[in-house]
N, C-alpha and C. Protein backbone atom coordinates (compact mmCIF):
# COMPACT_ATOMS: atom_id res chain seq x y z
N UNK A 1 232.34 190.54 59.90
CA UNK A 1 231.60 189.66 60.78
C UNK A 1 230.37 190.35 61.37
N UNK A 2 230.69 191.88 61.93
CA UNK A 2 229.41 192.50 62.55
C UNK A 2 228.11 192.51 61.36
N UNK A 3 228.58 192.81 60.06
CA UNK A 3 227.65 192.42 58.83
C UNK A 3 227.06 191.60 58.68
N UNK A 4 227.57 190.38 58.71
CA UNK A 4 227.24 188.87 58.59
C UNK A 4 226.31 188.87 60.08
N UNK A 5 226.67 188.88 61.12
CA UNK A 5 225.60 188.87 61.87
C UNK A 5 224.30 189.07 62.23
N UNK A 6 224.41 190.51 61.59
CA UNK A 6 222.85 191.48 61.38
C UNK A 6 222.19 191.10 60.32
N UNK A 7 222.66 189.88 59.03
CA UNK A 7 222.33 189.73 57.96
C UNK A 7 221.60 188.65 57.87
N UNK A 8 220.50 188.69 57.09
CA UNK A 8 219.31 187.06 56.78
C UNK A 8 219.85 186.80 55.29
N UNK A 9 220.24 185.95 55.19
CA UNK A 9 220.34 184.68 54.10
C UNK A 9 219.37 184.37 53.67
N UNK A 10 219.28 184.84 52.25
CA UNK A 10 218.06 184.66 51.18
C UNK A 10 218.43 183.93 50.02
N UNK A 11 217.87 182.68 50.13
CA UNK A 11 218.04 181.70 48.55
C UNK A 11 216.63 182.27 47.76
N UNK A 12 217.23 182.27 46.51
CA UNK A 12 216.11 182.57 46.04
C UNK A 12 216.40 182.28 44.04
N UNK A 13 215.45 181.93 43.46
CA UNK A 13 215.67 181.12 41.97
C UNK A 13 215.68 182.10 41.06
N UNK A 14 216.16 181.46 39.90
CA UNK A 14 215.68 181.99 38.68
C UNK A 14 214.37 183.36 38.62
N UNK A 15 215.46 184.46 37.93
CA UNK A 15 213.40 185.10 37.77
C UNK A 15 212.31 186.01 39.02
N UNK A 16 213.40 185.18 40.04
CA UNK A 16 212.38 185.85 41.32
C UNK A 16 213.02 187.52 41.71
N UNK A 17 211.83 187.52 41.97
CA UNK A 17 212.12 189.65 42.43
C UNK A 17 212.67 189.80 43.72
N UNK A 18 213.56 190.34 43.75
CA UNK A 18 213.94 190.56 45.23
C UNK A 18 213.22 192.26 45.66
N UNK A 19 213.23 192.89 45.13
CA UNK A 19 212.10 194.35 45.28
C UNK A 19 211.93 194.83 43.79
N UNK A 20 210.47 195.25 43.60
CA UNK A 20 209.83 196.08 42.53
C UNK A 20 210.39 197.74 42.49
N UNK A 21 210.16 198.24 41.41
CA UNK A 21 210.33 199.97 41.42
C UNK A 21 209.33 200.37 42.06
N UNK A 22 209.49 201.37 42.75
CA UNK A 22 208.57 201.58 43.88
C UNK A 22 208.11 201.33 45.16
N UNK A 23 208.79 200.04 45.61
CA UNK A 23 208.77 199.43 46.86
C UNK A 23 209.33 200.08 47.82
N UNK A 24 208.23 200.39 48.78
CA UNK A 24 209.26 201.06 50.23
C UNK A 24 210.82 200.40 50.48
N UNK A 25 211.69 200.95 50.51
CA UNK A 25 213.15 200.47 50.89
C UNK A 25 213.23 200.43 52.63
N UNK A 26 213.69 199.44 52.56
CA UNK A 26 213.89 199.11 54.51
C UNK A 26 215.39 198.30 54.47
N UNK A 27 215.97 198.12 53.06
CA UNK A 27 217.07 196.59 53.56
C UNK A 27 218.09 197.41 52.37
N UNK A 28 219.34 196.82 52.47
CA UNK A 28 220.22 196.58 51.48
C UNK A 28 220.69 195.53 51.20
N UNK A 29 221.47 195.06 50.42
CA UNK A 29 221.22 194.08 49.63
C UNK A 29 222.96 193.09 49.42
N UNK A 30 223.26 192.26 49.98
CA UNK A 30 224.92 191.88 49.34
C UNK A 30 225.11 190.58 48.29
N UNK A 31 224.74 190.45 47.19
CA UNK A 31 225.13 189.35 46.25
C UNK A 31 225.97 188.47 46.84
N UNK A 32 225.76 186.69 47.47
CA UNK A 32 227.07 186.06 47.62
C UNK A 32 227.34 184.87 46.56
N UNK A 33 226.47 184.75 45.82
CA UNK A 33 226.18 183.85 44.29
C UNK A 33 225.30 184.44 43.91
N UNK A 34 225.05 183.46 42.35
CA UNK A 34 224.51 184.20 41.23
C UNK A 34 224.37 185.71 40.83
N UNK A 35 223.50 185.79 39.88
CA UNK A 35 223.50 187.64 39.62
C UNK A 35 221.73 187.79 39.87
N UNK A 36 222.08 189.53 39.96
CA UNK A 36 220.31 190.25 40.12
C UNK A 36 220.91 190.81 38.93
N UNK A 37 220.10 190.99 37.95
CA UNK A 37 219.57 192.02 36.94
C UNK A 37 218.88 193.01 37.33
N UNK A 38 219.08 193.97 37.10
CA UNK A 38 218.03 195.60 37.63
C UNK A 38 217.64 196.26 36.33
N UNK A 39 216.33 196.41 36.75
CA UNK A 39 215.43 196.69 35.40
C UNK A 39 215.00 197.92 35.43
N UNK A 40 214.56 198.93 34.58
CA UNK A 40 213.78 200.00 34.51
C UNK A 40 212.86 200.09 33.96
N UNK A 41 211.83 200.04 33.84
CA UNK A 41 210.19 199.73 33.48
C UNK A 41 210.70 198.64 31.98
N UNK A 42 211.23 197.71 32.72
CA UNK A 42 211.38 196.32 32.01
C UNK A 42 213.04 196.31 31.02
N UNK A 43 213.28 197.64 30.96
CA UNK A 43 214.88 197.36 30.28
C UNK A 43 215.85 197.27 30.94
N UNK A 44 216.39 195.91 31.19
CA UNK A 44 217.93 196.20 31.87
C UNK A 44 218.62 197.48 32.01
N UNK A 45 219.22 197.36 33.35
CA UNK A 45 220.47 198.88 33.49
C UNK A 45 221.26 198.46 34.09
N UNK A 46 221.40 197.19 34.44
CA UNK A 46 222.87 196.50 34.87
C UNK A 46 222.20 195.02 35.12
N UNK A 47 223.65 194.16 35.40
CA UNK A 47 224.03 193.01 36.09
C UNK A 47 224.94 192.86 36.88
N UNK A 48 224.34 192.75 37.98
CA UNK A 48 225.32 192.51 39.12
C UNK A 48 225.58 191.18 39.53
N UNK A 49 227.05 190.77 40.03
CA UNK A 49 227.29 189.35 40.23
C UNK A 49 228.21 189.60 41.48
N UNK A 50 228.00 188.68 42.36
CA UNK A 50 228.77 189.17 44.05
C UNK A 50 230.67 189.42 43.47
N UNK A 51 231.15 190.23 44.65
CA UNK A 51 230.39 190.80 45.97
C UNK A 51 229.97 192.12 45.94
N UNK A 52 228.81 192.41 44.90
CA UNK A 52 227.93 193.62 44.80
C UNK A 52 227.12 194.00 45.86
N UNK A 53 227.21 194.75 46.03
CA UNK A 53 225.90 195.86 46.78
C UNK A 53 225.12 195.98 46.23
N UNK A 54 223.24 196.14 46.80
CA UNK A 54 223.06 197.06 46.01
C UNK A 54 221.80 196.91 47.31
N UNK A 55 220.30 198.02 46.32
CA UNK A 55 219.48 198.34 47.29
C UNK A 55 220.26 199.59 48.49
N UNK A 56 221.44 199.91 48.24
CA UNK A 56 221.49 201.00 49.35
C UNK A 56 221.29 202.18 49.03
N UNK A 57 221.17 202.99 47.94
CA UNK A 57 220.51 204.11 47.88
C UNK A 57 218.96 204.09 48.71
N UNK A 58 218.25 203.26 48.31
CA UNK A 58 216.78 203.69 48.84
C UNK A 58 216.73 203.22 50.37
N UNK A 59 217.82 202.03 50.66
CA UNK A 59 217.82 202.11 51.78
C UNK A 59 218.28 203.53 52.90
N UNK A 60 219.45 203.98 52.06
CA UNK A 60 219.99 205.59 53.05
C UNK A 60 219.03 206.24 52.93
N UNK A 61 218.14 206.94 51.77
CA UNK A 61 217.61 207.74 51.66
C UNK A 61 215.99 207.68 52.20
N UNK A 62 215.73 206.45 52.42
CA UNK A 62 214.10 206.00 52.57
C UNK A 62 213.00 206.13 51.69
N UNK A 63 213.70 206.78 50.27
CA UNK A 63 212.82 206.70 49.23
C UNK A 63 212.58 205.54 49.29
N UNK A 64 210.97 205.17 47.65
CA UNK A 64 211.25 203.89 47.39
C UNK A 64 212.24 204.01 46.22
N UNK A 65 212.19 202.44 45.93
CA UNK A 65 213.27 201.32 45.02
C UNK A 65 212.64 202.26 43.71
N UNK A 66 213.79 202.65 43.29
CA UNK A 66 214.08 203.38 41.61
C UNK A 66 214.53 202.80 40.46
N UNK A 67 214.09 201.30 41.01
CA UNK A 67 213.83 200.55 39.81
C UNK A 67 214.21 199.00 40.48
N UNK A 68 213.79 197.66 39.69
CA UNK A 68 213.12 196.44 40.17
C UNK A 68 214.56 195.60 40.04
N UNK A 69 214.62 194.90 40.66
CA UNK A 69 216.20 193.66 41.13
C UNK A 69 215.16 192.57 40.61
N UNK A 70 215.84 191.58 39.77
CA UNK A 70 215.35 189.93 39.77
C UNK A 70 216.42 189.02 39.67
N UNK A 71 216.24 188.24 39.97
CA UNK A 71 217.29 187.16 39.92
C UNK A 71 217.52 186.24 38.75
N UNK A 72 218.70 186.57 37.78
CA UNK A 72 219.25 185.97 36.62
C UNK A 72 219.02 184.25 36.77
N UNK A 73 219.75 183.82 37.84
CA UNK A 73 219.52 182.52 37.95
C UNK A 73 219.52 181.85 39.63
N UNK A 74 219.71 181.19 40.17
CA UNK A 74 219.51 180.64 41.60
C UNK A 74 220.50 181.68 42.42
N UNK A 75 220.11 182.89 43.30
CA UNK A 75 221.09 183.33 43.86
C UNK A 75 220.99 183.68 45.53
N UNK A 76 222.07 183.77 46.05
CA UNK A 76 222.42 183.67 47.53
C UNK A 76 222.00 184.95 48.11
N UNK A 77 221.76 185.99 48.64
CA UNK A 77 222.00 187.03 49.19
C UNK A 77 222.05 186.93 50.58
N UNK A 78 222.94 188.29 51.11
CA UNK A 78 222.70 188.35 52.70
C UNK A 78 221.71 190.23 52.41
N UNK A 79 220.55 189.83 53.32
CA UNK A 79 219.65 191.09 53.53
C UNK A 79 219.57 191.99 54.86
N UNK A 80 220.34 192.68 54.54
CA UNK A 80 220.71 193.83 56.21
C UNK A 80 219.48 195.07 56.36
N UNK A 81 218.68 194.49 57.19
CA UNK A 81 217.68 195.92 57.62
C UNK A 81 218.31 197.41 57.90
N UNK A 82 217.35 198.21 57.51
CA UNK A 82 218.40 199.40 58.02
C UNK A 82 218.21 200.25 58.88
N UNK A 83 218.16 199.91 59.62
CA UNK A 83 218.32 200.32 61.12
C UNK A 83 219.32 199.35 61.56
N UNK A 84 219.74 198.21 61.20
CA UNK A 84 220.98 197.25 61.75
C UNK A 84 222.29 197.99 61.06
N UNK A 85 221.59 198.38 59.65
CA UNK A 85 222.91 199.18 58.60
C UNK A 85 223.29 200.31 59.23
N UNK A 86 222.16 201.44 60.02
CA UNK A 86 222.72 202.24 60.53
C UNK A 86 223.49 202.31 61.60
N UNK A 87 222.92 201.33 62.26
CA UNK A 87 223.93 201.03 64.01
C UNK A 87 225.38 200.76 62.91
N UNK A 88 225.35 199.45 62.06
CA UNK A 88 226.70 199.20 62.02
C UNK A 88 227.65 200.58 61.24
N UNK A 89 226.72 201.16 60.49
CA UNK A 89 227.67 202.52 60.04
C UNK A 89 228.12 203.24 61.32
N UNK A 90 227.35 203.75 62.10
CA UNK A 90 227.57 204.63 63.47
C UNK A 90 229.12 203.89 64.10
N UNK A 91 229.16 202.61 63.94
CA UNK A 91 230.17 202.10 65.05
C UNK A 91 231.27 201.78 63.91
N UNK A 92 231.20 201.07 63.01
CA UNK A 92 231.77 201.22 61.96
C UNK A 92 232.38 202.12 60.51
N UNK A 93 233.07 203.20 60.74
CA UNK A 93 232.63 204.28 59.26
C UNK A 93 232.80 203.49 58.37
N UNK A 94 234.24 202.63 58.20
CA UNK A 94 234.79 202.52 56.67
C UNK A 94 233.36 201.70 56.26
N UNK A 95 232.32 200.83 56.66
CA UNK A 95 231.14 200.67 56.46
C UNK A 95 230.75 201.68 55.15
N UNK A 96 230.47 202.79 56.26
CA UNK A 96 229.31 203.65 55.23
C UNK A 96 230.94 204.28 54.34
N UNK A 97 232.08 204.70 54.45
CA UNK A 97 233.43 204.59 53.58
C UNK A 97 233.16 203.74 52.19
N UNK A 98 232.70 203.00 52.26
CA UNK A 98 232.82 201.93 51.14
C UNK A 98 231.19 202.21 50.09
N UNK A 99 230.13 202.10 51.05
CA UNK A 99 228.63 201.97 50.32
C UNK A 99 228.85 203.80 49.43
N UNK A 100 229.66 204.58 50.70
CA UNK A 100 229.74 206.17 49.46
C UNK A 100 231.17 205.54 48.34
N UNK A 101 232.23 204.71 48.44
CA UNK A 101 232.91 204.16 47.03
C UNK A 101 231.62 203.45 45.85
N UNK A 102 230.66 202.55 46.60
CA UNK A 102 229.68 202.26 45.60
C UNK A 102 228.78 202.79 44.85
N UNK A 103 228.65 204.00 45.75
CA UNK A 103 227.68 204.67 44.75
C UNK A 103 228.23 205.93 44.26
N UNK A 104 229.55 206.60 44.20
CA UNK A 104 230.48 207.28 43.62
C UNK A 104 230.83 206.18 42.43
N UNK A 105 231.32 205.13 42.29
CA UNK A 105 231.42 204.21 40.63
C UNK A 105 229.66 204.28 40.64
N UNK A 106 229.04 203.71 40.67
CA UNK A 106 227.13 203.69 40.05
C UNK A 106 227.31 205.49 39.41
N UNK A 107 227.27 205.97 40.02
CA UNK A 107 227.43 207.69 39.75
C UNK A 107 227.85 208.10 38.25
N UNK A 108 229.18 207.49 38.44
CA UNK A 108 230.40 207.89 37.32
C UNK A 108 229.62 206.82 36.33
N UNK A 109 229.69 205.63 36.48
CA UNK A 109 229.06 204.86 35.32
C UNK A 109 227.65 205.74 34.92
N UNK A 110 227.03 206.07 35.43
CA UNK A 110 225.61 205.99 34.33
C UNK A 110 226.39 207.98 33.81
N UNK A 111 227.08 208.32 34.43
CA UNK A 111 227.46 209.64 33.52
C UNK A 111 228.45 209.23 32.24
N UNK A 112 228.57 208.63 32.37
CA UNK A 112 230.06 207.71 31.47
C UNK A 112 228.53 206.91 30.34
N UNK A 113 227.80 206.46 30.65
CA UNK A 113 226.62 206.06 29.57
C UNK A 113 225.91 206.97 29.04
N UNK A 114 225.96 208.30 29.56
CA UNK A 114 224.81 209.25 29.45
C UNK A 114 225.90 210.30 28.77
N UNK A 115 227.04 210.34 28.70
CA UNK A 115 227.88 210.78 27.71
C UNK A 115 228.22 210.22 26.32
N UNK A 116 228.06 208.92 26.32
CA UNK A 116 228.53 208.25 25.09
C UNK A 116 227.06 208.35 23.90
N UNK A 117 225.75 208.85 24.58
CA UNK A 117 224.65 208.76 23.68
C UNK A 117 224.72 210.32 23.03
């Protein structure tokens, strides 16, 4: 619920970008319909379909976006600024508990792809 609170509800269609590679990171990202596709200078490197995460690497780190999100077909998201992400990690751990389970599997998967070539 403290999530859902701090969070803006984004409809958004077919095709549309939710951030480019390179885009300053300020938000993370929660799939609640449809999928984002994430691209790397135009080749797919996944599909995500809720209840995915994503956008939180560049959000923790303040890099930019290391590659571009679009939307497969009409999809829902909730968008958490991060500075709201950090209050709720501070008061919340299993919070930031879970976003380090997400990006420990992202981790293991692209070593698990980068082994099989």
């Amino acid at each position: 619920m403290q999530i859902a609170s701090a969070a803006t509800e984004l409809a958004l269609g077919a095709d549309q970008t939710v951030f480019a590679k390179g885009d300053p990171s300020q938000e993370i990202y929660l799939l609640v319909a449809g999928c984002v596709i994430v691209l790397d200078g135009g080749a797919p490197i996944a599909t995500l379909r809720p209840p995915e995460v994503f956008g939180e690497l560049a959000a923790l780190d303040g890099e930019p976006r290391s590659a571009t999100a679009v939307c497969g077909e009409p999809t829902t998201l909730l968008r958490i600024a991060r500075g709201d992400l950090d209050e709720i990690m501070e008061r919340k751990p299993q919070v930031a508990r879970e976003i380090i389970r997400v990006l420990a599997r992202r981790l293991r998967d692209s070593t698990a792809r980068l082994t099989k070539h």
